[in-house]
Every structure is written in C-alpha cells, then in structure tokens.
PDB file of N, CA and C in Angstrom:
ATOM      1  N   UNK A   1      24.190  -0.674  -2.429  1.00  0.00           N
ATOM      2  CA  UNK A   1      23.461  -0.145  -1.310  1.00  0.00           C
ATOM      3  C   UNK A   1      23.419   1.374  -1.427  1.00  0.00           C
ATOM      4  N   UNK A   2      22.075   1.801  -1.104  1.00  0.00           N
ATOM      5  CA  UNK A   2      22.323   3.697  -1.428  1.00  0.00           C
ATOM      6  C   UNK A   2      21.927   3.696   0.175  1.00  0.00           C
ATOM      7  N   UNK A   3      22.257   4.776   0.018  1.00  0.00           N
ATOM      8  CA  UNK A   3      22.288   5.942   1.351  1.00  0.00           C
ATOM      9  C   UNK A   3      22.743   7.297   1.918  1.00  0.00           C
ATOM     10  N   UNK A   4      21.914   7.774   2.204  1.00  0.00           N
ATOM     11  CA  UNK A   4      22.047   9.155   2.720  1.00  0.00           C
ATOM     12  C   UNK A   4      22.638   9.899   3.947  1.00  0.00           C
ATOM     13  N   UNK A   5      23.527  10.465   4.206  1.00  0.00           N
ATOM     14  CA  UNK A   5      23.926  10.983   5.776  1.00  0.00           C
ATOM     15  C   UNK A   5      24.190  12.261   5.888  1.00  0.00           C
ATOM     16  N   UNK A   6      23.506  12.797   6.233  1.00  0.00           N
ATOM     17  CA  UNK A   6      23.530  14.514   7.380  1.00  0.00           C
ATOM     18  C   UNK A   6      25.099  14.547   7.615  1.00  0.00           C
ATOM     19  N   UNK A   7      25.506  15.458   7.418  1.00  0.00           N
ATOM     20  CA  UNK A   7      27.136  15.952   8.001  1.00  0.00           C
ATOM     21  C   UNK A   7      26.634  17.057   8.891  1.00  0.00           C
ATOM     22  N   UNK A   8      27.307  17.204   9.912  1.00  0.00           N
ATOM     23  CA  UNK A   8      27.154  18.874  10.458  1.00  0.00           C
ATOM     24  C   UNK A   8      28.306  19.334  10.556  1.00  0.00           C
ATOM     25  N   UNK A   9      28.798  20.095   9.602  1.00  0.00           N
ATOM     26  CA  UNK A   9      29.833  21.137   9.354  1.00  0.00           C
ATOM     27  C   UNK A   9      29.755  22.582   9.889  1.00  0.00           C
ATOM     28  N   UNK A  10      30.997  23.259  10.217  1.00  0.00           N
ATOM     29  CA  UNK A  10      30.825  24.715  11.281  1.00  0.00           C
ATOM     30  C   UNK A  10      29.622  25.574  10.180  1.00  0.00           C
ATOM     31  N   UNK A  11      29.701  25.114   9.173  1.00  0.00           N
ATOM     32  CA  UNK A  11      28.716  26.655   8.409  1.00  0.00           C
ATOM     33  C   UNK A  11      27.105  25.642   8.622  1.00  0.00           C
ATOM     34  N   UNK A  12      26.795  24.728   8.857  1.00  0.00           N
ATOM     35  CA  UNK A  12      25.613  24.125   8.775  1.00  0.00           C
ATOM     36  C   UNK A  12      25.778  22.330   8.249  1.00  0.00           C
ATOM     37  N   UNK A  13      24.684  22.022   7.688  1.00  0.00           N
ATOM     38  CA  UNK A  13      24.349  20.434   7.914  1.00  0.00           C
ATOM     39  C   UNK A  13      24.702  20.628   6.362  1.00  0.00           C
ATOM     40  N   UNK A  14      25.062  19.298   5.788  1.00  0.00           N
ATOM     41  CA  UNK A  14      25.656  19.085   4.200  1.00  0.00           C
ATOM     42  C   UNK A  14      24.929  17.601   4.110  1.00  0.00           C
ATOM     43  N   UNK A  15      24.427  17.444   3.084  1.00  0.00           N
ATOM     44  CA  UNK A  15      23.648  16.092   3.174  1.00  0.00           C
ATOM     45  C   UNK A  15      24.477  15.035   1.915  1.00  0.00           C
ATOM     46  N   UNK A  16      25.355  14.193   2.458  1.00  0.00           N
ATOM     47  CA  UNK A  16      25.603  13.653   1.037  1.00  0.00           C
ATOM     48  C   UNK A  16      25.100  12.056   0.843  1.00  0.00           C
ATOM     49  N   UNK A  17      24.800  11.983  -0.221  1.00  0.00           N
ATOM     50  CA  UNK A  17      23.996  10.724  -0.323  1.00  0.00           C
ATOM     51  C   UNK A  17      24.612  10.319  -1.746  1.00  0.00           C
ATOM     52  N   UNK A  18      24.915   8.674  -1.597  1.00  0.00           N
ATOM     53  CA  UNK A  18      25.562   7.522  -2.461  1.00  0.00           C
ATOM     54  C   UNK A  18      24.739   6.369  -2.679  1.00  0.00           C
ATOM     55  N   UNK A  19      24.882   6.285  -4.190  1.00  0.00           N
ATOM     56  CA  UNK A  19      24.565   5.396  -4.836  1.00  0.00           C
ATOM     57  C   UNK A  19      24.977   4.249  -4.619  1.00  0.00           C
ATOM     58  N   UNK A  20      26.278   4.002  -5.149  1.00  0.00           N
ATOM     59  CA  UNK A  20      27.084   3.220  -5.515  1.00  0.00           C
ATOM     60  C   UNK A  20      28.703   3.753  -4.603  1.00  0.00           C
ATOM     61  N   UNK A  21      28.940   2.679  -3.144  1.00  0.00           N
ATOM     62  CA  UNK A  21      29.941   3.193  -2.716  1.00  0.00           C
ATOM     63  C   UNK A  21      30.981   2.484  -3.187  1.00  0.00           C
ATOM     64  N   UNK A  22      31.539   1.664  -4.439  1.00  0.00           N
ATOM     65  CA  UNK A  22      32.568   1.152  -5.036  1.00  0.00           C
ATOM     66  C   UNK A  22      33.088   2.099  -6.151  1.00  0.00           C
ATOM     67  N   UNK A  23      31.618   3.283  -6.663  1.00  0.00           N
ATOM     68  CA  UNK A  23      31.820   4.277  -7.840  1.00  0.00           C
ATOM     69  C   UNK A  23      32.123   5.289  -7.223  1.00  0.00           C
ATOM     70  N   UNK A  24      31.220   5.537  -5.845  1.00  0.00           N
ATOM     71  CA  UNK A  24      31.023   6.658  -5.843  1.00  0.00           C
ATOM     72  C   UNK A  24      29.911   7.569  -6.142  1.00  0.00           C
ATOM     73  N   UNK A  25      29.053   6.766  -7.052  1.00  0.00           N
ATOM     74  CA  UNK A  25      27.955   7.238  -7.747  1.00  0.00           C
ATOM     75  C   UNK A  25      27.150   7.913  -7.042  1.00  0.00           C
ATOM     76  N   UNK A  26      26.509   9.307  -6.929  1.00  0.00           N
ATOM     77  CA  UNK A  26      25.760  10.235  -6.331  1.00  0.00           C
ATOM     78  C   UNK A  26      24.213   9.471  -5.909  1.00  0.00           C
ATOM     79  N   UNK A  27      23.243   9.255  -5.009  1.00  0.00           N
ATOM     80  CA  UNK A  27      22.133   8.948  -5.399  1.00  0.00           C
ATOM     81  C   UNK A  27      21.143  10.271  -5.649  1.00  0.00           C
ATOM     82  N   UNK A  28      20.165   9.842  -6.333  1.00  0.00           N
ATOM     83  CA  UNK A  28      19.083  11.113  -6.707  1.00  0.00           C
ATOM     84  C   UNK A  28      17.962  10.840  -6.538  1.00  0.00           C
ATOM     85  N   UNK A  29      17.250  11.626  -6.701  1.00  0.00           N
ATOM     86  CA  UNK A  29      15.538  11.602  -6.115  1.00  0.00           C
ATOM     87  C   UNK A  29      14.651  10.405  -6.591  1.00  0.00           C
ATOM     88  N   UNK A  30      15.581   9.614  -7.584  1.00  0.00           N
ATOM     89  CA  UNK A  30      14.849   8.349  -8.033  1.00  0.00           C
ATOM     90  C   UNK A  30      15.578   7.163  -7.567  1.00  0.00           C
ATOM     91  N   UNK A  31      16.777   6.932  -6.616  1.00  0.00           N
ATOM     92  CA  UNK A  31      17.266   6.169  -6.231  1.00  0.00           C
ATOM     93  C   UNK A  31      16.267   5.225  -5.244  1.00  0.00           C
ATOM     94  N   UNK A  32      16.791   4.366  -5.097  1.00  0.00           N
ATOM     95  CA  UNK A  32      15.760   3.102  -4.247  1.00  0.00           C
ATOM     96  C   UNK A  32      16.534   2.922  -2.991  1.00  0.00           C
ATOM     97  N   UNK A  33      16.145   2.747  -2.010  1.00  0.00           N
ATOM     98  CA  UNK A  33      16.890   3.052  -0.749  1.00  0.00           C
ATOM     99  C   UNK A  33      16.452   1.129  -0.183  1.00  0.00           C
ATOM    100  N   UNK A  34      17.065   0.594   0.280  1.00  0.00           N
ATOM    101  CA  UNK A  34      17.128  -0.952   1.221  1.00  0.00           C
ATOM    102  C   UNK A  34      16.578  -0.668   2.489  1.00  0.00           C
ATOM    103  N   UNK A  35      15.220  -0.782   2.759  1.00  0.00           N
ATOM    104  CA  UNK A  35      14.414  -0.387   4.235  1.00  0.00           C
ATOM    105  C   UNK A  35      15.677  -1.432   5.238  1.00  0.00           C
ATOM    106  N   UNK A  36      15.550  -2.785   4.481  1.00  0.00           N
ATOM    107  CA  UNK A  36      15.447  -4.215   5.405  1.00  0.00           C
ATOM    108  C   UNK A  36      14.427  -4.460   6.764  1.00  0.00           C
ATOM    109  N   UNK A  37      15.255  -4.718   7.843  1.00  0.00           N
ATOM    110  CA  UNK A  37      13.943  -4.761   9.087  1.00  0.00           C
ATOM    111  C   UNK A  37      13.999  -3.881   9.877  1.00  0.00           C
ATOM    112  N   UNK A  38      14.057  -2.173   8.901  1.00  0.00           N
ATOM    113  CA  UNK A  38      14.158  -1.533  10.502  1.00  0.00           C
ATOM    114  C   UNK A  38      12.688  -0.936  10.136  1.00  0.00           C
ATOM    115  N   UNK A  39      12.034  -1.800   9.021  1.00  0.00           N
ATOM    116  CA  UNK A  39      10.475  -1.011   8.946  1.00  0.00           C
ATOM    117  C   UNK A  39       9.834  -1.725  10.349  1.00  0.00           C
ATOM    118  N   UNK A  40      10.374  -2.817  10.821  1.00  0.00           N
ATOM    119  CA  UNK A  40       9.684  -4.067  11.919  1.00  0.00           C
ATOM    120  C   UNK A  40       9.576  -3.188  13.081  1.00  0.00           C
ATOM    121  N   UNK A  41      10.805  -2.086  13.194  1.00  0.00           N
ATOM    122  CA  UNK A  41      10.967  -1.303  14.231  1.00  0.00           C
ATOM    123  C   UNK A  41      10.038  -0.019  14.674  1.00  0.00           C
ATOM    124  N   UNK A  42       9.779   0.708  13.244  1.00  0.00           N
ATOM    125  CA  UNK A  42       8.955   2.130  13.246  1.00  0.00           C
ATOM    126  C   UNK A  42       7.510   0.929  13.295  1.00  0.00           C
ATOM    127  N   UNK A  43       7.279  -0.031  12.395  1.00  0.00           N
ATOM    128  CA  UNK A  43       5.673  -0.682  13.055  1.00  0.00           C
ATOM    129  C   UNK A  43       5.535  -0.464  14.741  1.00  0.00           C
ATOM    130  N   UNK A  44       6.949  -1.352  14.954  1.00  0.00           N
ATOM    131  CA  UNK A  44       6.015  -1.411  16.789  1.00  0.00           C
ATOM    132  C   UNK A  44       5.856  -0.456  17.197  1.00  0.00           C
ATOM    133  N   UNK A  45       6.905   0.481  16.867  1.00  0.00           N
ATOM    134  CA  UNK A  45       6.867   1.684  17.372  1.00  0.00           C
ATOM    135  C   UNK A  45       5.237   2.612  17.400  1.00  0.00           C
ATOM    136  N   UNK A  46       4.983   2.507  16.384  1.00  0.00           N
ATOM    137  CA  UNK A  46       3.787   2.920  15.870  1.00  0.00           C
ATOM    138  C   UNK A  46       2.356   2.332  16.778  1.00  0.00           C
ATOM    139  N   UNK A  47       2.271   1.038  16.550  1.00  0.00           N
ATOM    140  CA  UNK A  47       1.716   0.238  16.891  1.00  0.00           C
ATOM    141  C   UNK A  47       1.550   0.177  18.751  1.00  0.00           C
ATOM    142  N   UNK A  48       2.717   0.550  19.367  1.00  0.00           N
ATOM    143  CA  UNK A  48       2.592   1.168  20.418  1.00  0.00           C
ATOM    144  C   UNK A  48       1.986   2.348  21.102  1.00  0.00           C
ATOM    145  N   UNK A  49       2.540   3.371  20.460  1.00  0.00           N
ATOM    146  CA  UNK A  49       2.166   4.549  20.448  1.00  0.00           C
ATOM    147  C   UNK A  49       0.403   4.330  20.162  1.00  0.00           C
ATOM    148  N   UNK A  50      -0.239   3.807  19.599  1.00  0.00           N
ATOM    149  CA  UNK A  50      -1.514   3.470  19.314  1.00  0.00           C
ATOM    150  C   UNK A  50      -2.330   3.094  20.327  1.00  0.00           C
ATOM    151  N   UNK A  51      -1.815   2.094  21.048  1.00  0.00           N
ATOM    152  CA  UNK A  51      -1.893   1.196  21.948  1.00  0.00           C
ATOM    153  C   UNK A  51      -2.257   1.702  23.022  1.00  0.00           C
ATOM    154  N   UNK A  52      -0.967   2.767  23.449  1.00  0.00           N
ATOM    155  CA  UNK A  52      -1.470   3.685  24.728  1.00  0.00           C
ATOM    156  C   UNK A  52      -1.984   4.970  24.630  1.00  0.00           C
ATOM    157  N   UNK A  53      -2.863   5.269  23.226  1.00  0.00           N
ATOM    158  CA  UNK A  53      -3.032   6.289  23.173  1.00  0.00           C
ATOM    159  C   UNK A  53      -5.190   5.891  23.039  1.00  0.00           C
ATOM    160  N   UNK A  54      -5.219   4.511  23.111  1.00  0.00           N
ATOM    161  CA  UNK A  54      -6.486   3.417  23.158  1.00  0.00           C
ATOM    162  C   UNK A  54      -7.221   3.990  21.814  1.00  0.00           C
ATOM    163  N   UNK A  55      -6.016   3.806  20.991  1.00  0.00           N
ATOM    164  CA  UNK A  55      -6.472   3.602  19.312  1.00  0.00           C
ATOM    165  C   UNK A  55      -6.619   2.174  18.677  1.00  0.00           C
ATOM    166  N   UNK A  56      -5.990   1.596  19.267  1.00  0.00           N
ATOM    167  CA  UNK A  56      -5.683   0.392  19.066  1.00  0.00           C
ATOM    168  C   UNK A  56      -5.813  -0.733  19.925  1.00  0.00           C
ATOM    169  N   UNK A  57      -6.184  -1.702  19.707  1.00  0.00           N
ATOM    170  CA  UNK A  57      -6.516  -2.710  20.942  1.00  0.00           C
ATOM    171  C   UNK A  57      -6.041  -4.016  20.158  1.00  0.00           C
ATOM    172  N   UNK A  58      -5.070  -5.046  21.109  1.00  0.00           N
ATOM    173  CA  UNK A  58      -4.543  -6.050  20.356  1.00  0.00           C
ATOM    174  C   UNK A  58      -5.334  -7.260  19.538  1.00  0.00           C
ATOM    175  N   UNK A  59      -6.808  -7.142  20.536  1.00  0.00           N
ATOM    176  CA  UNK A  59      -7.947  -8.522  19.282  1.00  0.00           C
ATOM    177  C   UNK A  59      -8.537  -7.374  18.430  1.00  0.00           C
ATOM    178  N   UNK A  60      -8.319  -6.484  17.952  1.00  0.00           N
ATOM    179  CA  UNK A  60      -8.660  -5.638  16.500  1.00  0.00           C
ATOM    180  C   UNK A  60      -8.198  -6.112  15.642  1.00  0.00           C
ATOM    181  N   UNK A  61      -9.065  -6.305  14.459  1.00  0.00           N
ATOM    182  CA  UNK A  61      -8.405  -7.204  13.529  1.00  0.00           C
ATOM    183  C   UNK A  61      -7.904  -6.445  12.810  1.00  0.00           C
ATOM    184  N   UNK A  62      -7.112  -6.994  11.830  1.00  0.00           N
ATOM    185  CA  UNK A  62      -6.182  -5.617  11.212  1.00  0.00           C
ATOM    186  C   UNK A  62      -7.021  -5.451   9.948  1.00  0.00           C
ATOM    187  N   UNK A  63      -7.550  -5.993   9.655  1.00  0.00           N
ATOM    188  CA  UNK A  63      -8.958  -5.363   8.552  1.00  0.00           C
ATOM    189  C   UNK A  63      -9.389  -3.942   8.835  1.00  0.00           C
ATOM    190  N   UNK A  64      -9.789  -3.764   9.884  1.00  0.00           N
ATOM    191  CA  UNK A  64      -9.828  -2.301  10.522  1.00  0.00           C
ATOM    192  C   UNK A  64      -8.314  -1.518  10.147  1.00  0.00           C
ATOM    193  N   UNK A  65      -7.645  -1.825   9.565  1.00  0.00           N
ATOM    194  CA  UNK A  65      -6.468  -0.546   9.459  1.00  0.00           C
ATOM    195  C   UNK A  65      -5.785  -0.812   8.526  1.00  0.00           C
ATOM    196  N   UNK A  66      -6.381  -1.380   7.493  1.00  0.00           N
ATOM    197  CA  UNK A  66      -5.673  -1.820   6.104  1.00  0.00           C
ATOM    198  C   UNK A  66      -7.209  -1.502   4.943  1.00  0.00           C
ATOM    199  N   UNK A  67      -6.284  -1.349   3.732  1.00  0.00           N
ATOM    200  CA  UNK A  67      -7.386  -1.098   2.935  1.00  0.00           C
ATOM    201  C   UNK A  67      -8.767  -2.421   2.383  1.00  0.00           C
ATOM    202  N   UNK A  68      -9.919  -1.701   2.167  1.00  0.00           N
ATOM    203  CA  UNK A  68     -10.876  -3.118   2.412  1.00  0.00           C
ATOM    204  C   UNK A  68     -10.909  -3.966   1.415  1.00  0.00           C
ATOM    205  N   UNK A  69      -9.933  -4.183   0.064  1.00  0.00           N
ATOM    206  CA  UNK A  69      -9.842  -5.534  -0.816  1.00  0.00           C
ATOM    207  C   UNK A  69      -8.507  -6.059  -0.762  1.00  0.00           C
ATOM    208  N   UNK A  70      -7.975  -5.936   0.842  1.00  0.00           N
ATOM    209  CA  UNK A  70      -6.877  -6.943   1.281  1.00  0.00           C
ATOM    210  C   UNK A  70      -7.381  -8.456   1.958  1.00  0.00           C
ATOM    211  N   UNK A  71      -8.914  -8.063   2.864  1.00  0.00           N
ATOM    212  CA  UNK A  71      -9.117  -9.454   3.251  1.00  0.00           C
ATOM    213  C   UNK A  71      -8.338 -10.270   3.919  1.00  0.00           C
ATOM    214  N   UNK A  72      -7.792  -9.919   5.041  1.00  0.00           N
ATOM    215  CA  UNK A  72      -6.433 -10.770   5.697  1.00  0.00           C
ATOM    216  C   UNK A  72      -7.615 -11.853   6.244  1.00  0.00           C
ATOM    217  N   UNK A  73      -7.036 -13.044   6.261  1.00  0.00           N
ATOM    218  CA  UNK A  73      -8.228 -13.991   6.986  1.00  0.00           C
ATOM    219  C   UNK A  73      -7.408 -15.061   7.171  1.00  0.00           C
ATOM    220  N   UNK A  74      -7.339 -16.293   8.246  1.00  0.00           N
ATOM    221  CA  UNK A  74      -6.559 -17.164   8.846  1.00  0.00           C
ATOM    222  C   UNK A  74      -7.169 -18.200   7.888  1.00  0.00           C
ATOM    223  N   UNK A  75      -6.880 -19.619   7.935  1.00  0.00           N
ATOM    224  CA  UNK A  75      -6.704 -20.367   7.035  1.00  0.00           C
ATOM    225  C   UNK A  75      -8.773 -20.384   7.319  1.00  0.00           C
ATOM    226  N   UNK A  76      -8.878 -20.559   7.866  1.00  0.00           N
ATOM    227  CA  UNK A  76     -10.546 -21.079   8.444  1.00  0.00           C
ATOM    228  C   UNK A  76     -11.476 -20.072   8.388  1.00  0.00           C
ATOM    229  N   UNK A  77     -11.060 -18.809   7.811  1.00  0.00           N
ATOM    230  CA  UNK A  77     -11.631 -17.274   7.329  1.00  0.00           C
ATOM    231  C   UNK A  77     -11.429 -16.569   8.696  1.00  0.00           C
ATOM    232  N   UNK A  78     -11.125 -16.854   9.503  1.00  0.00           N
ATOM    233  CA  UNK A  78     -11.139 -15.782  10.995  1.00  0.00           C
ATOM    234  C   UNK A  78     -10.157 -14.349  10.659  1.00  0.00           C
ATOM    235  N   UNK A  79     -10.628 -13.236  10.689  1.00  0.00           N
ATOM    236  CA  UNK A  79      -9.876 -12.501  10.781  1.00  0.00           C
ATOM    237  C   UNK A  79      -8.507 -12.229  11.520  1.00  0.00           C
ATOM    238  N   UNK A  80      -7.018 -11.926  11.231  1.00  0.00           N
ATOM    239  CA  UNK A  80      -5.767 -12.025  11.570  1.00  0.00           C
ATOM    240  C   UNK A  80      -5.990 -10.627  12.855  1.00  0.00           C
ATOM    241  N   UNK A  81      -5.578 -10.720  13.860  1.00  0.00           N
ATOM    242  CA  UNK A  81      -6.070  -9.757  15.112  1.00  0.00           C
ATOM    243  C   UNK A  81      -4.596  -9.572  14.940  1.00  0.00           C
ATOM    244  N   UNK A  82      -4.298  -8.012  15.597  1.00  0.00           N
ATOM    245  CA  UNK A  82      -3.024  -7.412  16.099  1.00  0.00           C
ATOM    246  C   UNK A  82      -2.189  -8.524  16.765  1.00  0.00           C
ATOM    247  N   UNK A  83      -2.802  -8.603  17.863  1.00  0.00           N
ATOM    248  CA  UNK A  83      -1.909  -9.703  17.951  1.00  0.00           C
ATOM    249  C   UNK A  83      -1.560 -10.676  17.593  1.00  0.00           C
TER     250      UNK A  83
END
C-alpha cells in the first residue's frame, strides 16, 4: 500500500510518503497510489455540487459528460441517465 501524509512540524509541513511500509521503501513520483471507494465519494460530491449549481439534472444521460466513443446504453439501447 503507498501513501502520502503532511506532518506539521514547528518549522513548517514535511511531507513523507511510503512505498512499502514492511521496507520502508520511499514512494516517488511514479508510485501507484490505491484510490479504492473514496473515488464513489469525490463523484457525489461532484455530482452534487453540479446539481445545485443546475449543471446537471438527474434524467441527463451521462453521454452528455463522458467522451463520445463510450456509448453507455441499457441493454435495449436507452441511454444510462444520472440517475
């Protein structure tokens, strides 16, 4: 598992970030980081913020906000809506 954490120390913030916490191993600018489901979280988040800002409306299909040779379509071709 890699990961990164902010320290705030009296002289300022120290950022140390691990590779490998059984080595120790440093991570670096090419390390791969484990989202898991907190991408589920910044979506709604997002997806909210949209919502009440009347960017977004929940029967918009998400064709409108994805690139156009994804084609999301329900088994019967209907486009997949926000909601």
């Amino acid at each position: 598992m890699t990961f990164s954490l902010p320290i705030q120390n009296p002289r300022g913030k120290k950022k140390i970030s691990i590779q490998n916490l059984s080595t120790g191993t440093p991570a670096t600018k090419d390390s791969i980081y484990d989202l898991g489901s907190i991408s589920k979280t910044f979506a709604a988040l997002l997806m909210g913020k949209l919502f009440t800002e009347q960017k977004l409306r929940l029967w918009d299909p998400l064709d409108d906000f994805l690139p156009d040779d994804l084609g999301l379509r329900d088994e019967d071709g209907t486009p997949i809506q926000v909601q």
